[in-house]
C-alpha atoms as a PDB file:
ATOM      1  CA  UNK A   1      86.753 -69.459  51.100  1.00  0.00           C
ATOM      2  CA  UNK A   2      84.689 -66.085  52.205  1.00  0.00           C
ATOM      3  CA  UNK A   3      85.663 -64.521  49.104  1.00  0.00           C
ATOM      4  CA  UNK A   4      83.879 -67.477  47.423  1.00  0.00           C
ATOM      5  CA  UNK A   5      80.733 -67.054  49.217  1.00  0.00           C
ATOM      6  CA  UNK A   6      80.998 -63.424  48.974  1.00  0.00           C
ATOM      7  CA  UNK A   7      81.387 -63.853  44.867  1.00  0.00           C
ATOM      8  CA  UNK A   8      78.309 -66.742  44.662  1.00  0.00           C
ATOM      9  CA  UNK A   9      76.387 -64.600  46.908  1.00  0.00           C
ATOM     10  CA  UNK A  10      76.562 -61.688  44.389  1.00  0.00           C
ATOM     11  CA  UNK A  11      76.067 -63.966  41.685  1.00  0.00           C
ATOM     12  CA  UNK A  12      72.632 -65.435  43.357  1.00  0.00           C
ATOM     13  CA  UNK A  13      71.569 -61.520  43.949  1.00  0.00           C
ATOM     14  CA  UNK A  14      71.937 -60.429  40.506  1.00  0.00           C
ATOM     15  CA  UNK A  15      70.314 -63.659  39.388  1.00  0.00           C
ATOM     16  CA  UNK A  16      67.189 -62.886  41.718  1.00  0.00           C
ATOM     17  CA  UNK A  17      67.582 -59.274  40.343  1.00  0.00           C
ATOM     18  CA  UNK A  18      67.060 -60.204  36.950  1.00  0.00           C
ATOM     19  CA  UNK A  19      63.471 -62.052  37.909  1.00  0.00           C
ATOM     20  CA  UNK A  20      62.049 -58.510  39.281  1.00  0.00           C
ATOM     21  CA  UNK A  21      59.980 -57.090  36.423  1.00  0.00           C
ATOM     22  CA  UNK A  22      57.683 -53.861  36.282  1.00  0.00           C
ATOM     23  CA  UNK A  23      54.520 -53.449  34.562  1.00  0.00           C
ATOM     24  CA  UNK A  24      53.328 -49.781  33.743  1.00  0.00           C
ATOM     25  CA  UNK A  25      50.105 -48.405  34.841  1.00  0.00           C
ATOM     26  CA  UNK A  26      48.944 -48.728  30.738  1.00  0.00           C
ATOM     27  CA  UNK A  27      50.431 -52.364  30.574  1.00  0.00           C
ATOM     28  CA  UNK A  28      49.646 -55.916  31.136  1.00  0.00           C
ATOM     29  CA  UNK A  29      52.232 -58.515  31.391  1.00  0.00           C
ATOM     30  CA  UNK A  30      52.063 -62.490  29.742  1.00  0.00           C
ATOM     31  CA  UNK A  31      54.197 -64.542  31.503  1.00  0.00           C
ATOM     32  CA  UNK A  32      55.429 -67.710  29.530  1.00  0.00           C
ATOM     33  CA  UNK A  33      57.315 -70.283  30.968  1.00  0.00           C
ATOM     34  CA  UNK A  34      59.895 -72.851  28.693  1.00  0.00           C
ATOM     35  CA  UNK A  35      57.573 -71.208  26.155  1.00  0.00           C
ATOM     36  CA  UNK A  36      54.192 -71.660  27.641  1.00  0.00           C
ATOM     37  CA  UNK A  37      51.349 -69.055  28.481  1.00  0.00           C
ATOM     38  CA  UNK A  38      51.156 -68.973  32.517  1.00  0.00           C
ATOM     39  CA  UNK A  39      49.149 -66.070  33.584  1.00  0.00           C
ATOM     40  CA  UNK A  40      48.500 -62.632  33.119  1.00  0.00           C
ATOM     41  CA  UNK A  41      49.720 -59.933  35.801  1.00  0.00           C
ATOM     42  CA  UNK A  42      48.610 -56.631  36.085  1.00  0.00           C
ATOM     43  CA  UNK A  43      50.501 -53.211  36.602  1.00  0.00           C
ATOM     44  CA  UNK A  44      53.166 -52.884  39.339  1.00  0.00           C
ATOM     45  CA  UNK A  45      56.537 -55.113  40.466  1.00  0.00           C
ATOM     46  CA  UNK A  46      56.202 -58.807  39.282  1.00  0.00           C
ATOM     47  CA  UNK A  47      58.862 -61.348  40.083  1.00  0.00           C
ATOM     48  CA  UNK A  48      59.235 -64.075  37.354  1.00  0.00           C
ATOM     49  CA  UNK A  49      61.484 -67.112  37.845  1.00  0.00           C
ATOM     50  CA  UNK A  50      65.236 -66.836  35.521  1.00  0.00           C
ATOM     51  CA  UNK A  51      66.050 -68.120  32.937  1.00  0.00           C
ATOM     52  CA  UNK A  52      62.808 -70.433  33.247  1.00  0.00           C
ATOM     53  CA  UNK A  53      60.071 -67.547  32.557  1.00  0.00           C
ATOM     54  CA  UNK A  54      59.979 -64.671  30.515  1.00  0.00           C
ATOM     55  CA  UNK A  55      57.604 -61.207  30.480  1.00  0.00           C
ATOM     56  CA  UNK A  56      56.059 -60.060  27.556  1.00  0.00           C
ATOM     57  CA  UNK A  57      53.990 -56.536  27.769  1.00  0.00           C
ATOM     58  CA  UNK A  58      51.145 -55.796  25.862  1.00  0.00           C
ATOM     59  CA  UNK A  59      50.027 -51.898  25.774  1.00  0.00           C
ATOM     60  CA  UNK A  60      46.055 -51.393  26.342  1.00  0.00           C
ATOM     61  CA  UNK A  61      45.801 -48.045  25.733  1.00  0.00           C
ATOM     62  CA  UNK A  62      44.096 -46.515  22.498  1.00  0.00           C
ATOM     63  CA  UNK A  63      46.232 -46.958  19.818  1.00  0.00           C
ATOM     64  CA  UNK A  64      45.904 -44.947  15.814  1.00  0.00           C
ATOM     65  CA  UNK A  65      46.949 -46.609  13.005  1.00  0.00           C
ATOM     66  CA  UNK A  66      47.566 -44.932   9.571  1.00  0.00           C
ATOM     67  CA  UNK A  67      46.118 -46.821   6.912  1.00  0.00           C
ATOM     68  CA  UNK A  68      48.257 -45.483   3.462  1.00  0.00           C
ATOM     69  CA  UNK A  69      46.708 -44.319   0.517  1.00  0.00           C
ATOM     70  CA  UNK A  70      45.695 -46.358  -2.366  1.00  0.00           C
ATOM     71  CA  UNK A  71      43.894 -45.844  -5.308  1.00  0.00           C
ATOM     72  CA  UNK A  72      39.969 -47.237  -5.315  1.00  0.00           C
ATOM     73  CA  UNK A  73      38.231 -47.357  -9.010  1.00  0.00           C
ATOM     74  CA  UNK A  74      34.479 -46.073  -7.744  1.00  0.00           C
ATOM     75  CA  UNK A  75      30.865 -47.300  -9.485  1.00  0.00           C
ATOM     76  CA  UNK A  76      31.284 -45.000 -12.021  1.00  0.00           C
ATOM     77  CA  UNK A  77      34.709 -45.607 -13.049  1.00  0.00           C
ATOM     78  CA  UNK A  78      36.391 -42.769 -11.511  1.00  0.00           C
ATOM     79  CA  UNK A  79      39.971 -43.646 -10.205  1.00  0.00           C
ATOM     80  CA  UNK A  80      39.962 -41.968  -6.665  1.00  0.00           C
ATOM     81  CA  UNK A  81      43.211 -42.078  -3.628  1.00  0.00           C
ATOM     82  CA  UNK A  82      41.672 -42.504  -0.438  1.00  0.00           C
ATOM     83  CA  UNK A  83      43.482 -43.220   3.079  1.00  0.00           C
ATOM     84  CA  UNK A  84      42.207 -43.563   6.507  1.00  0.00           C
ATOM     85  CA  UNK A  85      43.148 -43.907  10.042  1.00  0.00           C
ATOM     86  CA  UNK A  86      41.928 -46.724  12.652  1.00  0.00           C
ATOM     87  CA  UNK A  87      41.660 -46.093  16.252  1.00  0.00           C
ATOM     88  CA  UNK A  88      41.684 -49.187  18.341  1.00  0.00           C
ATOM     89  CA  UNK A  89      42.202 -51.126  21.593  1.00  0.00           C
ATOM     90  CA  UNK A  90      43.573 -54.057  23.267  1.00  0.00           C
ATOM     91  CA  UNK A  91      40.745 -55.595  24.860  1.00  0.00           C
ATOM     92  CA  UNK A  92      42.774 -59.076  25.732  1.00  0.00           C
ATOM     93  CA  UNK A  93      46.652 -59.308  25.215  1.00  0.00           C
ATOM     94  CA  UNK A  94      46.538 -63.103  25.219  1.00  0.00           C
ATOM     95  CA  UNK A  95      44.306 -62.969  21.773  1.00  0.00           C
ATOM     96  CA  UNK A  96      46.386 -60.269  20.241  1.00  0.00           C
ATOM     97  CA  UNK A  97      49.715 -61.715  21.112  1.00  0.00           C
ATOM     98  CA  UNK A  98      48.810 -65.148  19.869  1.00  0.00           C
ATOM     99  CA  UNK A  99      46.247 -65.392  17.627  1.00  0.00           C
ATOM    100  CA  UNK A 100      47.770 -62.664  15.384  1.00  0.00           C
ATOM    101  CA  UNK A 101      50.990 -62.738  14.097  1.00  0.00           C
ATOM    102  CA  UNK A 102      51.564 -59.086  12.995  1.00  0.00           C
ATOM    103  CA  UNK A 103      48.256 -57.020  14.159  1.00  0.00           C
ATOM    104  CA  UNK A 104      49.222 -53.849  12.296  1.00  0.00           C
ATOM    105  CA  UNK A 105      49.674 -55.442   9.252  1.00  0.00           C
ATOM    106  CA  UNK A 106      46.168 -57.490   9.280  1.00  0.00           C
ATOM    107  CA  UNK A 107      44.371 -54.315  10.396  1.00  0.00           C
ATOM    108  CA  UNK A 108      45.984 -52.709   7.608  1.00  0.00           C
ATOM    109  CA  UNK A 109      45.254 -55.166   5.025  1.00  0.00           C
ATOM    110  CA  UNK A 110      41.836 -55.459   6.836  1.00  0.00           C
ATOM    111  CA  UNK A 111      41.238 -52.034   5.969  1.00  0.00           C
ATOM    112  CA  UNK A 112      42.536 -51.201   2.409  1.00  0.00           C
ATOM    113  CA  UNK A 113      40.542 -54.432   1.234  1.00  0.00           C
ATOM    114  CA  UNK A 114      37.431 -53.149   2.687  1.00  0.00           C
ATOM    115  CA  UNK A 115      37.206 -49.398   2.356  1.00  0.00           C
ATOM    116  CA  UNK A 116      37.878 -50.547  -1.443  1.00  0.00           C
ATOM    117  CA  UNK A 117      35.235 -52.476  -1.811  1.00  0.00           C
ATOM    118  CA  UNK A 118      32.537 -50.321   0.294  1.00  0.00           C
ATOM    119  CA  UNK A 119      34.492 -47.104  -1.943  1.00  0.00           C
ATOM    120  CA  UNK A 120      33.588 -49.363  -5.418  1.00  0.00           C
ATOM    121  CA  UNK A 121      29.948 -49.403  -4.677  1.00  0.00           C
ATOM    122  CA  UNK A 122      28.990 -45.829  -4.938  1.00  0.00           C
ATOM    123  CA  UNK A 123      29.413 -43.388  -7.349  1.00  0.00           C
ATOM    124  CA  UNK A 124      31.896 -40.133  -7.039  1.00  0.00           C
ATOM    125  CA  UNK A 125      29.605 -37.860  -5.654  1.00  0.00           C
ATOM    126  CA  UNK A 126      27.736 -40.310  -3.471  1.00  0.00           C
ATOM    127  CA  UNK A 127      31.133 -41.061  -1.989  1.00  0.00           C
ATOM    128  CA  UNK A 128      32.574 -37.627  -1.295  1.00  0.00           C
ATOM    129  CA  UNK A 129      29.050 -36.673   0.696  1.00  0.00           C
ATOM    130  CA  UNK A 130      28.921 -40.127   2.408  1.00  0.00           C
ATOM    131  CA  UNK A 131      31.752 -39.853   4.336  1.00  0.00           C
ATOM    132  CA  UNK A 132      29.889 -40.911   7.598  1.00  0.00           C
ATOM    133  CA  UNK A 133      28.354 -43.846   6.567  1.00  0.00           C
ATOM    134  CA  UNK A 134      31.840 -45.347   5.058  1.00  0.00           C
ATOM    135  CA  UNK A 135      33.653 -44.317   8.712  1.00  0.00           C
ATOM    136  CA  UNK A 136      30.139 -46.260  10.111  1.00  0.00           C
ATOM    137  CA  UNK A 137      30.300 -49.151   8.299  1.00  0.00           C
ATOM    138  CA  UNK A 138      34.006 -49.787   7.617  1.00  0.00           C
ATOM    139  CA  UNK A 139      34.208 -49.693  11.267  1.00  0.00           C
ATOM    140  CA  UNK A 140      31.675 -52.090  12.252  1.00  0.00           C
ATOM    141  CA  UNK A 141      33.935 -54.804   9.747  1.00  0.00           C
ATOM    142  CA  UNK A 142      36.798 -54.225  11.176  1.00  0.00           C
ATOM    143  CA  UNK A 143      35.495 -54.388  14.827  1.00  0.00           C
ATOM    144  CA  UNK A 144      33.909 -57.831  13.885  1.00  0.00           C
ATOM    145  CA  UNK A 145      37.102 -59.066  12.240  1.00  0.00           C
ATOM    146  CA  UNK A 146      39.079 -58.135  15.005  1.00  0.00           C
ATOM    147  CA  UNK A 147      37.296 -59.385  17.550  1.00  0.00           C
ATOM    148  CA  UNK A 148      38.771 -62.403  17.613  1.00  0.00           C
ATOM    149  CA  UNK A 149      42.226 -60.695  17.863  1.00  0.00           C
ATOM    150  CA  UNK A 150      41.217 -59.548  21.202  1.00  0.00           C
ATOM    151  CA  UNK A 151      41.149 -55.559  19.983  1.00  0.00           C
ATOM    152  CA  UNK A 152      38.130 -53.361  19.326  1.00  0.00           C
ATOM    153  CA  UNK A 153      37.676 -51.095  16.798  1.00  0.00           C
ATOM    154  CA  UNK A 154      36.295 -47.498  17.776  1.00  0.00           C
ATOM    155  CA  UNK A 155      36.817 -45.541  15.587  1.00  0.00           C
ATOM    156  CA  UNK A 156      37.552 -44.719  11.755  1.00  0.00           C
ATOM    157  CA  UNK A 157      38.271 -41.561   9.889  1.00  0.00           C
ATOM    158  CA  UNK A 158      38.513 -41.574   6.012  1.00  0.00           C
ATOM    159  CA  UNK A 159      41.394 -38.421   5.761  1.00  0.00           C
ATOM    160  CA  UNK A 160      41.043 -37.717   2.249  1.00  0.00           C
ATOM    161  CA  UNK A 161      39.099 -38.340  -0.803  1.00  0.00           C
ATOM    162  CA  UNK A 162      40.760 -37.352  -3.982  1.00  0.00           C
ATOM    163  CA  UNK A 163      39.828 -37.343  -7.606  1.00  0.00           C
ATOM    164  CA  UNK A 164      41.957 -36.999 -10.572  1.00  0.00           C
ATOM    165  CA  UNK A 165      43.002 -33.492 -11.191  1.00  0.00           C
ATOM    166  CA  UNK A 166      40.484 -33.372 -14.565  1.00  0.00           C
ATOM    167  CA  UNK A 167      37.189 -34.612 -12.777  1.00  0.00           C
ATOM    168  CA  UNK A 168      38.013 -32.143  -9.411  1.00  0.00           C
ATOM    169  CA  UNK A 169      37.914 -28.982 -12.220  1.00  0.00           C
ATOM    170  CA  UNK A 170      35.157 -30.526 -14.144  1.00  0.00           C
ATOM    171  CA  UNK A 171      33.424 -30.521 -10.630  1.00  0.00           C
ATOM    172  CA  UNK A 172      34.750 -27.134  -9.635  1.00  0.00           C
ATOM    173  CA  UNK A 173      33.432 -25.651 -13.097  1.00  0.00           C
ATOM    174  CA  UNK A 174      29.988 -27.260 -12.291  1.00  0.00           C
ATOM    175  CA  UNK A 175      29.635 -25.996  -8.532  1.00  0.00           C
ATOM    176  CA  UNK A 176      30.520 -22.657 -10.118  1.00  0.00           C
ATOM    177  CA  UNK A 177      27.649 -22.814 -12.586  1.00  0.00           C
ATOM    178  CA  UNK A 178      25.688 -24.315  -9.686  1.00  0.00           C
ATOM    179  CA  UNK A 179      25.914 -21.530  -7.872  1.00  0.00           C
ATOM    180  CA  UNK A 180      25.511 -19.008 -10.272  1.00  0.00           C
ATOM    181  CA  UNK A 181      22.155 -20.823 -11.245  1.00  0.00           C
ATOM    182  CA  UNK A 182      21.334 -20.202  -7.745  1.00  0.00           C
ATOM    183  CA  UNK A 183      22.534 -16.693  -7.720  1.00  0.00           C
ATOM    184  CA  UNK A 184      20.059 -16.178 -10.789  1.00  0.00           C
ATOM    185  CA  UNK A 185      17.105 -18.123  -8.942  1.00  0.00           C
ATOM    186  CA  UNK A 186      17.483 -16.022  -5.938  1.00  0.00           C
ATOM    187  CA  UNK A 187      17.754 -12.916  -7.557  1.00  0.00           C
ATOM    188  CA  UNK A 188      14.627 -13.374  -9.903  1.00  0.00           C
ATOM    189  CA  UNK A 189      12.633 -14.359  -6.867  1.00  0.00           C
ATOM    190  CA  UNK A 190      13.628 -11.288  -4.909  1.00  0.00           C
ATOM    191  CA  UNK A 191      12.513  -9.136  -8.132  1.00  0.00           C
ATOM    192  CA  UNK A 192       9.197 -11.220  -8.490  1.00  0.00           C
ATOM    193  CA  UNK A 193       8.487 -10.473  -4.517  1.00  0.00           C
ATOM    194  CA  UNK A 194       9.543  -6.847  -4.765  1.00  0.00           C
ATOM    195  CA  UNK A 195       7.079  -6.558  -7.594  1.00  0.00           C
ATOM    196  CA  UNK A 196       4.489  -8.318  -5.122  1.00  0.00           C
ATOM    197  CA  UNK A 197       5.103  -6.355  -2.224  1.00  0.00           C
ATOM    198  CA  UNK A 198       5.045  -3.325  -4.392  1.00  0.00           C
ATOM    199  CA  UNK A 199       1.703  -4.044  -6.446  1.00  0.00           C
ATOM    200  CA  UNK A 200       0.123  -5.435  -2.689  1.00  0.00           C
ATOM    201  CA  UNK A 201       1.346  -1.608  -1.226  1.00  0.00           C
ATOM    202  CA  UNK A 202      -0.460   0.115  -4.396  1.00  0.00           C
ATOM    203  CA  UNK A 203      -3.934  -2.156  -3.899  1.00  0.00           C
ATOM    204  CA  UNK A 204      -4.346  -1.425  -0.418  1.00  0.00           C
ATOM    205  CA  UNK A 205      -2.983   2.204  -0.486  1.00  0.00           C
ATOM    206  CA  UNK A 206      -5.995   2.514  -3.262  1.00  0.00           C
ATOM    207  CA  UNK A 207      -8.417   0.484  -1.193  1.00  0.00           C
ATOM    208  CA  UNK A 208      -7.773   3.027   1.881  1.00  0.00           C
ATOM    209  CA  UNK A 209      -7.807   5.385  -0.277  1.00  0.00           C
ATOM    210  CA  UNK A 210     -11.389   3.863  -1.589  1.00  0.00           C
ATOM    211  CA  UNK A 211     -12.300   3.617   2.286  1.00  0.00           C
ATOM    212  CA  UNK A 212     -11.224   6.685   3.022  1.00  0.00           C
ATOM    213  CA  UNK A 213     -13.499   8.821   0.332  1.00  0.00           C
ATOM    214  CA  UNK A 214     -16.564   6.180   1.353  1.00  0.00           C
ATOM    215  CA  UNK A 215     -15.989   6.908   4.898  1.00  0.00           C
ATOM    216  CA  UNK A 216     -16.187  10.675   3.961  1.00  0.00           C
ATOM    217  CA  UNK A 217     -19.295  10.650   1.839  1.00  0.00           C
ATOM    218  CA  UNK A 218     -20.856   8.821   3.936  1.00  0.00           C
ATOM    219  CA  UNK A 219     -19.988  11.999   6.541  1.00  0.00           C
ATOM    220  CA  UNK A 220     -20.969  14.472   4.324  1.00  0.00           C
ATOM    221  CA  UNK A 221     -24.468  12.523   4.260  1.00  0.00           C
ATOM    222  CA  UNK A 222     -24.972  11.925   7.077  1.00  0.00           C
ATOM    223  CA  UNK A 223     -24.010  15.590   8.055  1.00  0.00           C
ATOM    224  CA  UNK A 224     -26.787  16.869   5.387  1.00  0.00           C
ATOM    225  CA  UNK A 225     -29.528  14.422   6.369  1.00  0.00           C
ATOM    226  CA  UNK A 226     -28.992  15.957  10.423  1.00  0.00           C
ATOM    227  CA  UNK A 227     -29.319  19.175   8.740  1.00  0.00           C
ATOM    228  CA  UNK A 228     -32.189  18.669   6.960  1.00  0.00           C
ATOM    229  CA  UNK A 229     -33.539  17.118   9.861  1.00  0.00           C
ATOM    230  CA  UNK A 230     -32.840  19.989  11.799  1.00  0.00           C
ATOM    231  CA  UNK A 231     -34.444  22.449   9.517  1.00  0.00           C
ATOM    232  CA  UNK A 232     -37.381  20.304   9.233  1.00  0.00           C
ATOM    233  CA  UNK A 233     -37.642  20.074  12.775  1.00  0.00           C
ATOM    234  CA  UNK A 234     -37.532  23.276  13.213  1.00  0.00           C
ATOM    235  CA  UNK A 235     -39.947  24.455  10.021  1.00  0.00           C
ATOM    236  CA  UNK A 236     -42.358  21.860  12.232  1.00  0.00           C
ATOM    237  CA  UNK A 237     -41.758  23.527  15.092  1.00  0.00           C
ATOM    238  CA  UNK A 238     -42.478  27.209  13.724  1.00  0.00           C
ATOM    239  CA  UNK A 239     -45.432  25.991  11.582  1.00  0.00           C
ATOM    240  CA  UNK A 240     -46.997  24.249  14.820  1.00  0.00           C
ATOM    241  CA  UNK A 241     -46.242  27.565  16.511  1.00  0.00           C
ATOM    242  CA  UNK A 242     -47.652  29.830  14.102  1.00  0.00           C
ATOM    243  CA  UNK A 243     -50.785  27.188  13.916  1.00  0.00           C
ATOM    244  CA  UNK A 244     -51.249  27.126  18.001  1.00  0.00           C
ATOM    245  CA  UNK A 245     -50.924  30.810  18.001  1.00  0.00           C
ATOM    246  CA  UNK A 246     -53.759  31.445  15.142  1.00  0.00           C
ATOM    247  CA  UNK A 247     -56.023  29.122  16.725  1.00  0.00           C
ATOM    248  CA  UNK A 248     -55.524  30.393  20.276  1.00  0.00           C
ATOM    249  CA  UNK A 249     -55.995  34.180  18.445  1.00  0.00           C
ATOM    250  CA  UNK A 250     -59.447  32.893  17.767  1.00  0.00           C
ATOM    251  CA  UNK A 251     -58.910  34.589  14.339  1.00  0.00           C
ATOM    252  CA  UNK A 252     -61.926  36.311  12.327  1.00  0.00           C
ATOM    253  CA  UNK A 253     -62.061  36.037   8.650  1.00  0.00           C
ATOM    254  CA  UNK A 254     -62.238  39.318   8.030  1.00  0.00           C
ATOM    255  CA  UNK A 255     -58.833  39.612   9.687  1.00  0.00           C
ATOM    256  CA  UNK A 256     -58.094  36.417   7.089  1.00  0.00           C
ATOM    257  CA  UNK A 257     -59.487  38.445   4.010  1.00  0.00           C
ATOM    258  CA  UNK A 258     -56.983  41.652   5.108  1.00  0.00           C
ATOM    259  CA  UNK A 259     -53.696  39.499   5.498  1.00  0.00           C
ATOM    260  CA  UNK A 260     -54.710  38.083   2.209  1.00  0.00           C
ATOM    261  CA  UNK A 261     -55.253  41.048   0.542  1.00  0.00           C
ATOM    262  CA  UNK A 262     -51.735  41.908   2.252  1.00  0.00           C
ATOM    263  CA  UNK A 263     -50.232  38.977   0.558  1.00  0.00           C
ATOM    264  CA  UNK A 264     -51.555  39.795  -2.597  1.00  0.00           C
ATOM    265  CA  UNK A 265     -49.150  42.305  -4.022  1.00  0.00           C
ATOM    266  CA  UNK A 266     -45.971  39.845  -2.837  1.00  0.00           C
ATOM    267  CA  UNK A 267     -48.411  37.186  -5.301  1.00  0.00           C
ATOM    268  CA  UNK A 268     -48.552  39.382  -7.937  1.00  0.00           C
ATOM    269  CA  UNK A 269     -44.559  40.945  -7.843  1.00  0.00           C
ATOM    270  CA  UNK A 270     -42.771  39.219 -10.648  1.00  0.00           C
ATOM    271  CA  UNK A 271     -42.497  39.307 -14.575  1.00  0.00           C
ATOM    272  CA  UNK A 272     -45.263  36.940 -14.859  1.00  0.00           C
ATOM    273  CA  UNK A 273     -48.256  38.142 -17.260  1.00  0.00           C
ATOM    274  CA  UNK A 274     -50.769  35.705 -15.477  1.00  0.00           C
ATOM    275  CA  UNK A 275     -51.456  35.399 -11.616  1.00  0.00           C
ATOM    276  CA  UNK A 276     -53.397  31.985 -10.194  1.00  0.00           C
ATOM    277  CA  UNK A 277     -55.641  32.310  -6.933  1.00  0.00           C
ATOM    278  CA  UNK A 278     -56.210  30.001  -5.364  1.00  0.00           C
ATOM    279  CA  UNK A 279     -60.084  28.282  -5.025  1.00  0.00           C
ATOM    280  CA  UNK A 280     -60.565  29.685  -2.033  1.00  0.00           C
ATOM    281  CA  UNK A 281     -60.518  33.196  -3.365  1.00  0.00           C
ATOM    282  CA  UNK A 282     -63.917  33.620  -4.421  1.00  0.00           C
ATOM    283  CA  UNK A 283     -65.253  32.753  -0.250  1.00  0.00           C
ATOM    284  CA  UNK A 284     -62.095  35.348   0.877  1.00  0.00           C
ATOM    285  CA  UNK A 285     -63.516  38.174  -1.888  1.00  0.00           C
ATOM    286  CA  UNK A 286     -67.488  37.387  -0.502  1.00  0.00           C
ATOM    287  CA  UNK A 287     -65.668  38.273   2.641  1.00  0.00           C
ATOM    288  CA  UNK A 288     -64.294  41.537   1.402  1.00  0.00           C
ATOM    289  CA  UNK A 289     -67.515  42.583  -0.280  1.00  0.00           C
ATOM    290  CA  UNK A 290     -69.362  42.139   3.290  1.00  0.00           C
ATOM    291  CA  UNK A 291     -66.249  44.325   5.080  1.00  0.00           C
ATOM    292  CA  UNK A 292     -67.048  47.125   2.779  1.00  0.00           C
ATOM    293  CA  UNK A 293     -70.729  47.147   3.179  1.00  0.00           C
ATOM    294  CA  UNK A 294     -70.040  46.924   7.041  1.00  0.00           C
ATOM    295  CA  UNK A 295     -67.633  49.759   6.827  1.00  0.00           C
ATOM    296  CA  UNK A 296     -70.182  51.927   4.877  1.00  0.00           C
ATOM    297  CA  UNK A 297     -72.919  51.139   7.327  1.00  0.00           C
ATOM    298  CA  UNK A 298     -70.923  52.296   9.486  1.00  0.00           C
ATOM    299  CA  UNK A 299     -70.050  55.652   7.652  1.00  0.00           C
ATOM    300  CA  UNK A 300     -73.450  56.237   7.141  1.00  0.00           C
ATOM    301  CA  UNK A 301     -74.704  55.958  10.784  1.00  0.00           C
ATOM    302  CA  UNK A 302     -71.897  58.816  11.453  1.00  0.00           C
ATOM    303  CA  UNK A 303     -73.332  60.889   8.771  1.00  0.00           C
ATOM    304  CA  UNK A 304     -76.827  60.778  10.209  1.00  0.00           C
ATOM    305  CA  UNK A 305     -75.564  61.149  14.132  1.00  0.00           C
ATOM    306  CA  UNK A 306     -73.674  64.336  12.784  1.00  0.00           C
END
């Protein structure tokens, strides 16, 4: 009889064993019971009733899903592979436990159908440079198609965009000539500057120059007028020295008449044939003629004293 206990005792603990559940810190649990939603219990040990209820646990962390490759005709008729991946997150596990039968595979399909149909409307080269405004909008579709799934869309990558193998060298053979159009561009403009910056250096080294032979006439010039000035200063000066001293002599004009008869061989010295006087030489020789009758006056008074 105790070994019967002891046996239905053990049974009844494993039993209540089996109802003790734990939810990880990144989990959520949905408790159904005979196949009916119940509640929702958060991280830690939950005890569910056996046999009767069941646990099923939904991960909420960020999750990234691989969308494969598939080949996307573009607006210009170019066959290009593209794949992507979608990050997302549970953002209720009731909605994405049942109102979704396989999430991955909707988000998948989701995905290929739109990044085709956002790929078809531009052309090649407007879809290999607009890679952000695909992620941008192919994210906001998803996010508003899976909203109802209880998940959120926050992010999408486009991994690769890849032309056939004849358009990527047709592209590769027109970057190169791009670049060497550039190459040409840059180099003519550095000639066509150098040629500037040379032709600028010879203008102004000839309008210093210019400056420079200006700036010294104008020396020299100036230099010559103070000398002239100088000289004529000093001519003044003499002339209104001699003139103060003649007047303050008080000369006579007999003493006149004998520095102009001194002057008159200096007049005369030269290989001219004809001499001017000036007017005034007839009043200096009256003068003369009256110092030689003085000075034989005065001979003759000697005489007659003797």
């Amino acid at each position: 009889m105790i070994g019967l206990y002891v046996i239905v005792a053990v049974v009844v603990f494993i039993i209540a064993a089996t109802g003790l559940k734990i939810v990880r810190p990144w989990e959520k649990g949905l408790i159904e019971r005979l196949g009916k939603y119940q509640r929702t219990v958060e991280s830690g040990l939950t005890f569910i009733v056996p046999f009767l209820e069941i646990l099923k646990k939904v991960d909420m962390r960020e999750q990234v899903h691989d969308v494969p490759p598939q080949a996307v005709i573009t607006k210009d008729n170019v066959a290009v592979e593209v794949d992507a991946v979608v990050y997302f997150e549970v953002t209720d596990p009731v909605k994405v436990t049942y109102n979704v039968a396989n999430f991955y595979a909707a988000a998948t399909k989701l995905a290929q159908t739109n990044l085709r149909n956002l790929i078809g409307d531009l052309a090649l080269d407007e879809s290999l440079t607009s890679r952000d405004q695909i992620n941008t909008q192919l994210r906001q579709i998803l996010d508003d198609a899976t909203d109802k799934w209880g998940t959120r869309v926050t992010r999408v990558e486009l991994q690769r965009i890849e032309p056939p193998r004849d358009v990527t060298e047709a592209m590769h053979r027109q970057m190169k000539a791009e670049r060497e159009r550039r190459a040409m561009i840059l180099e003519a403009e550095g000639r066509k500057r150098s040629a500037i910056l040379e032709a600028e250096g010879v203008r102004e080294a000839a309008i210093l120059q210019a400056e420079g032979k200006a700036e010294a006439i104008k020396k020299v010039a100036e230099a010559e007028r103070f000398q002239k000035l100088t000289v004529a200063k000093g001519e003044a000066e003499a002339i209104n020295t001699v003139y103060s001293a003649i007047h303050d002599g008080n000369p006579t004009n007999d003493l006149i008449a004998i520095k102009y008869l001194e002057a008159l061989p200096k007049i005369a010295d030269g290989q001219a044939t004809k001499v001017f006087l000036p007017i005034e030489a007839s009043g200096i020789l009256s003068s003369i003629a009256g110092i030689a009758e003085l000075w034989k006056e005065q001979q003759s008074e000697t005489i007659a004293k003797k």
